[in-house]
Structure formats: C-alpha cells, structure tokens
N, C-alpha and C. Protein backbone atom coordinates (compact mmCIF):
# COMPACT_ATOMS: atom_id res chain seq x y z
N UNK A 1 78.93 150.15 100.10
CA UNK A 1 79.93 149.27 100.71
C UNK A 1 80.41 149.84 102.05
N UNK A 2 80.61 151.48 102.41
CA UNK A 2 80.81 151.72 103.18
C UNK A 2 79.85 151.47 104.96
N UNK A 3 78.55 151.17 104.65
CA UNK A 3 77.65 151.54 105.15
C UNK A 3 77.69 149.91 105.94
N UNK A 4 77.94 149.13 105.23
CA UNK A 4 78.31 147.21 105.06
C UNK A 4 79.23 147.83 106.10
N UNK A 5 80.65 148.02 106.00
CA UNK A 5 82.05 147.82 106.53
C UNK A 5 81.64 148.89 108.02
N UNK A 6 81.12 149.49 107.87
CA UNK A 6 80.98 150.55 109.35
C UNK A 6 79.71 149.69 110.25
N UNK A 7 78.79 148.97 109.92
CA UNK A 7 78.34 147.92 110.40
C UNK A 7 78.81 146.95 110.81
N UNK A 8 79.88 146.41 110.06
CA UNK A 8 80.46 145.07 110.09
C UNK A 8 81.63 145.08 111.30
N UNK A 9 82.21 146.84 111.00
CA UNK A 9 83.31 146.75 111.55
C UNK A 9 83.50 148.31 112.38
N UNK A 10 82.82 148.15 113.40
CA UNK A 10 82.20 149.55 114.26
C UNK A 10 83.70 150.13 114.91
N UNK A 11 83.80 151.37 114.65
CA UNK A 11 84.97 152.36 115.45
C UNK A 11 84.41 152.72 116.51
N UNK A 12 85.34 152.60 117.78
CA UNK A 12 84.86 153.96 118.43
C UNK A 12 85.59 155.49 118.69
N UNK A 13 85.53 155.92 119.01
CA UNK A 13 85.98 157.24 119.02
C UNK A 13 87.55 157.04 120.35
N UNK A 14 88.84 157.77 120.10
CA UNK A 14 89.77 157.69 120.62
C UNK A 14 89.76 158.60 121.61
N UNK A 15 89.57 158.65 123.17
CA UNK A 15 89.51 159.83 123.73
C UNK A 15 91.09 159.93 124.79
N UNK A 16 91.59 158.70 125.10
CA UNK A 16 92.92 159.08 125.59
C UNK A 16 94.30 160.21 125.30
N UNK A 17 95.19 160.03 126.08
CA UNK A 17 95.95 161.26 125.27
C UNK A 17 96.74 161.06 124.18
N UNK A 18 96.43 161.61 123.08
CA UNK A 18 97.00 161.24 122.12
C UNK A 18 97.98 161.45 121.56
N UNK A 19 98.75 160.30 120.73
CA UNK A 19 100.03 160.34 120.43
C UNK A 19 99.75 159.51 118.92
N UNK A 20 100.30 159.37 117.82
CA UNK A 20 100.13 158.51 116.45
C UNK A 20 99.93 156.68 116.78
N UNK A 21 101.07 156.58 117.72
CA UNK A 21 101.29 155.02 118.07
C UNK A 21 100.24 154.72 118.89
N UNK A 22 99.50 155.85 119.49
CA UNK A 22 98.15 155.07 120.78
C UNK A 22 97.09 155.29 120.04
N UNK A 23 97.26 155.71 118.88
CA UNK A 23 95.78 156.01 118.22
C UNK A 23 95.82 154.50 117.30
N UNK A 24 97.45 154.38 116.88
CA UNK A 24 97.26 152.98 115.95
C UNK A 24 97.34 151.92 116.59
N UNK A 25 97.47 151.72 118.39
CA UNK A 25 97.65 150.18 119.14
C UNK A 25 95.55 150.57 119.84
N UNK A 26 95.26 151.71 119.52
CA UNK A 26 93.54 151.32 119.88
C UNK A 26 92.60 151.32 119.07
N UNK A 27 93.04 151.00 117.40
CA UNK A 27 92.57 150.48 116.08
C UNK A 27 92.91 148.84 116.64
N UNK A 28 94.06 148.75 116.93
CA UNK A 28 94.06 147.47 116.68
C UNK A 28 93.42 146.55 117.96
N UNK A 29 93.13 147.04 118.73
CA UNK A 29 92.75 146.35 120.14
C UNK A 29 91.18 146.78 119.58
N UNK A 30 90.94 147.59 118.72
CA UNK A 30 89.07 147.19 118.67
C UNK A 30 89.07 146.28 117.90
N UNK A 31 90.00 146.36 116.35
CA UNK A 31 90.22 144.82 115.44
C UNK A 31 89.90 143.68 116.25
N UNK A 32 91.02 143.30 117.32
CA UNK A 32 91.09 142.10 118.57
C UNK A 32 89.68 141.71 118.79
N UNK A 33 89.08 142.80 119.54
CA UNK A 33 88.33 142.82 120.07
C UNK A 33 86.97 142.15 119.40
N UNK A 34 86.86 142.97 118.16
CA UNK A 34 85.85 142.53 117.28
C UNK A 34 86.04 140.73 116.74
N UNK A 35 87.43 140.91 116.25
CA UNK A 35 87.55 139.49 116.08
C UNK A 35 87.24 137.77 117.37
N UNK A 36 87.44 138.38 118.18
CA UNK A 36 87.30 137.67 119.26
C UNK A 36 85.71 137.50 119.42
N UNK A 37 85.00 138.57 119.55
CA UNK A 37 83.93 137.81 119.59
C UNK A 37 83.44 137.14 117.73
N UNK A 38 83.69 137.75 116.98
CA UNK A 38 82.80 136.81 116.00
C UNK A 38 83.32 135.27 116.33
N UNK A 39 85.20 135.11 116.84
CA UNK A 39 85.11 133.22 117.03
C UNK A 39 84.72 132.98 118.24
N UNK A 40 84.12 133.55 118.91
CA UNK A 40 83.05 133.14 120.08
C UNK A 40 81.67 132.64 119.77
N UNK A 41 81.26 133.79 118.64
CA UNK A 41 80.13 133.47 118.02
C UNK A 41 79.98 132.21 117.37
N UNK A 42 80.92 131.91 116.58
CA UNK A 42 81.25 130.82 115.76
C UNK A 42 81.36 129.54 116.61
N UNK A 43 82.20 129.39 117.89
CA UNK A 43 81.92 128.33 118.71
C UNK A 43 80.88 128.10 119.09
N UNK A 44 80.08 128.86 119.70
CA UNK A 44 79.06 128.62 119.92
C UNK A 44 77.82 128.85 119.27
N UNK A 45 78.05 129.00 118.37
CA UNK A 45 76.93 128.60 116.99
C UNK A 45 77.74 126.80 116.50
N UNK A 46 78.83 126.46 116.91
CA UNK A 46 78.98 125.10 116.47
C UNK A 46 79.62 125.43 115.14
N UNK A 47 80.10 126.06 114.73
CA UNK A 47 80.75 126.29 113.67
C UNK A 47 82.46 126.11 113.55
N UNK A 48 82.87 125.81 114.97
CA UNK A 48 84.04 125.83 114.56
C UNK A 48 84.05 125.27 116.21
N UNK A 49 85.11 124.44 116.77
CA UNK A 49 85.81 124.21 117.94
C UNK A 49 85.95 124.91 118.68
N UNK A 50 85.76 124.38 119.89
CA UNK A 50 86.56 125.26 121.03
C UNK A 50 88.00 125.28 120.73
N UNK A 51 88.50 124.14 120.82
CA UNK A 51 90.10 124.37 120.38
C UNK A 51 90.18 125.01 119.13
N UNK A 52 89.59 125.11 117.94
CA UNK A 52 90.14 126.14 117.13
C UNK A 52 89.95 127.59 117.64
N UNK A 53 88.79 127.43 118.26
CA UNK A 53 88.44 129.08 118.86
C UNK A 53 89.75 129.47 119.82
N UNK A 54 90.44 128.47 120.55
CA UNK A 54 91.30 129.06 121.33
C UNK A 54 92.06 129.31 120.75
N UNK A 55 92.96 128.38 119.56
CA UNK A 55 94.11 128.76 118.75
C UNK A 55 94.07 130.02 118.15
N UNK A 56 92.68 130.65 117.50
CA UNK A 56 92.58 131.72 116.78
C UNK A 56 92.75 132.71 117.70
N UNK A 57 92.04 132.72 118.43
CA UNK A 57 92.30 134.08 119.67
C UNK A 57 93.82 133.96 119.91
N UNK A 58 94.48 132.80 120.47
CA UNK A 58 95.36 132.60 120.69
C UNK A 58 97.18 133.76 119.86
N UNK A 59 96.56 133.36 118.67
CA UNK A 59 97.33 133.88 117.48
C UNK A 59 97.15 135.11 117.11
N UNK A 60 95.34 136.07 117.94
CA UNK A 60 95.64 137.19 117.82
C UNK A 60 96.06 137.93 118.96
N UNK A 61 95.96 137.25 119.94
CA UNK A 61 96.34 137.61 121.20
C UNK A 61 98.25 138.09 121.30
N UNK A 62 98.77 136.97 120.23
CA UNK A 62 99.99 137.32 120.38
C UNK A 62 100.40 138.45 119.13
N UNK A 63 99.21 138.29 118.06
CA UNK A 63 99.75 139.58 116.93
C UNK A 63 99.39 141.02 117.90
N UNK A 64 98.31 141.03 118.84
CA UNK A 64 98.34 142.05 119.74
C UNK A 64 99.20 142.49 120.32
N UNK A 65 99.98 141.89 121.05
CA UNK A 65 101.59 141.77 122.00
C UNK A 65 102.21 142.43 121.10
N UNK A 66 102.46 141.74 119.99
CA UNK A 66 103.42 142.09 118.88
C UNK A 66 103.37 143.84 118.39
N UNK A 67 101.93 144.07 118.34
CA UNK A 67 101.73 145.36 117.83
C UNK A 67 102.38 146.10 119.28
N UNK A 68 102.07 145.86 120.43
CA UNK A 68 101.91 146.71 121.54
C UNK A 68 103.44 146.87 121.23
N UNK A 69 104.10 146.23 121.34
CA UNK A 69 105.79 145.88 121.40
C UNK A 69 106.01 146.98 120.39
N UNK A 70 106.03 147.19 119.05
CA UNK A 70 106.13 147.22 117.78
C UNK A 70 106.12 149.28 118.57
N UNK A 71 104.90 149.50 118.36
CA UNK A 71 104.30 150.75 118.95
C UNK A 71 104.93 151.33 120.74
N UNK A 72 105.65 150.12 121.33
CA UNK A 72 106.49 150.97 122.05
C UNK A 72 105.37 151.53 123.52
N UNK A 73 104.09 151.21 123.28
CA UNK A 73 102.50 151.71 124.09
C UNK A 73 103.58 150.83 125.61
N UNK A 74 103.16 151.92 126.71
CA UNK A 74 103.23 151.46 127.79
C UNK A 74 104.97 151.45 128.10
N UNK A 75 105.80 151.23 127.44
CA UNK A 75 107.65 151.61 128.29
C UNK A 75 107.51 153.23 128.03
N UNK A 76 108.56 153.00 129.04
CA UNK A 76 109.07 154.69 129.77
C UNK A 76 109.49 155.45 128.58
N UNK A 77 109.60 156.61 128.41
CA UNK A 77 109.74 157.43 127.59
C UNK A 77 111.66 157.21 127.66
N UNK A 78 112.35 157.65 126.75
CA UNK A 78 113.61 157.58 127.43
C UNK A 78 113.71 158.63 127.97
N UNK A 79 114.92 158.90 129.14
CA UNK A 79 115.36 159.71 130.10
C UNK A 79 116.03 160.53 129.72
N UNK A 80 116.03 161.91 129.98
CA UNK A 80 117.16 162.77 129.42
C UNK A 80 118.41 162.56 130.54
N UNK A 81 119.93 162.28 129.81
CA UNK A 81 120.83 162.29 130.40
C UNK A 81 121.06 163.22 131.75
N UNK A 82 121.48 163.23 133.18
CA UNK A 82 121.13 164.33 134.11
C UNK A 82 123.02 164.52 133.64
N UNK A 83 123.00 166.57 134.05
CA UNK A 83 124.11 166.67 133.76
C UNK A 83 124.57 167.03 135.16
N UNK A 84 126.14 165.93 135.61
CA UNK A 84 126.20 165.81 136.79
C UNK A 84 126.69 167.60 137.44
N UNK A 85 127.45 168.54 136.78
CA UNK A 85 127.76 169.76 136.84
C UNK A 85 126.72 170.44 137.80
C-alpha cells in the first residue's frame, strides 16, 4: 500500500529554512499542487467541467490561503519592544 500512496502521492524533499509551520504550509502546497493537476486531468479527459474544475481548484485555492494564514508563513516575526533608556 505504501508503494501505491508514494506513487500516487509523490513528496519532495524540504530544502528551505526550516521552521515546523514551513515544513507543514510545503506539505500542503505539494497536496494543492498535486490536486490541481489530477482536476486538470479530469477536465480534460472530459470527466468533469471546466466550471467544476474551476470551483474545485477554486475551494482549494482558498483552503491554501487558509492554511498559509493559520501557519502565520510570510508576516513579520513580532518585534522586540525597543527600550527607549
């Protein structure tokens, strides 16, 4: 089964600088990623709409946002107070 799911569902290796939250928002942007094309595939195999293909991307496009948000990836670190003294 494993051999199925690492086929089905390919990692790549994390080489940015790492932190817990950028290792878990670039799991989920290969998820995206992967998902996006199989409903590409699917449109254009005729299996499903363009308009459903857009809605679906659509809906992961914003669970993406959501994660990025969630994980905090990309705002400023907070600031240490300056002491005016």
């Amino acid at each position: 089964m494993s051999e199925k799911s690492d086929f089905l569902y390919p990692r790549g290796r994390y080489y940015g600088d790492f932190t817990p939250q950028k290792l878990a928002f670039n799991a989920n942007l290969q998820e995206f990623a992967q998902k996006v094309s199989y409903i590409c595939n699917l449109e254009t195999g005729g299996k499903i709409s363009s308009i459903e293909a857009y809605e679906e991307i659509k809906k992961l496009w914003k669970d993406l946002k959501t994660s990025k948000k969630e994980l905090q990836i990309g705002e400023e670190p907070p600031s240490e107070p300056s002491d005016p003294a």
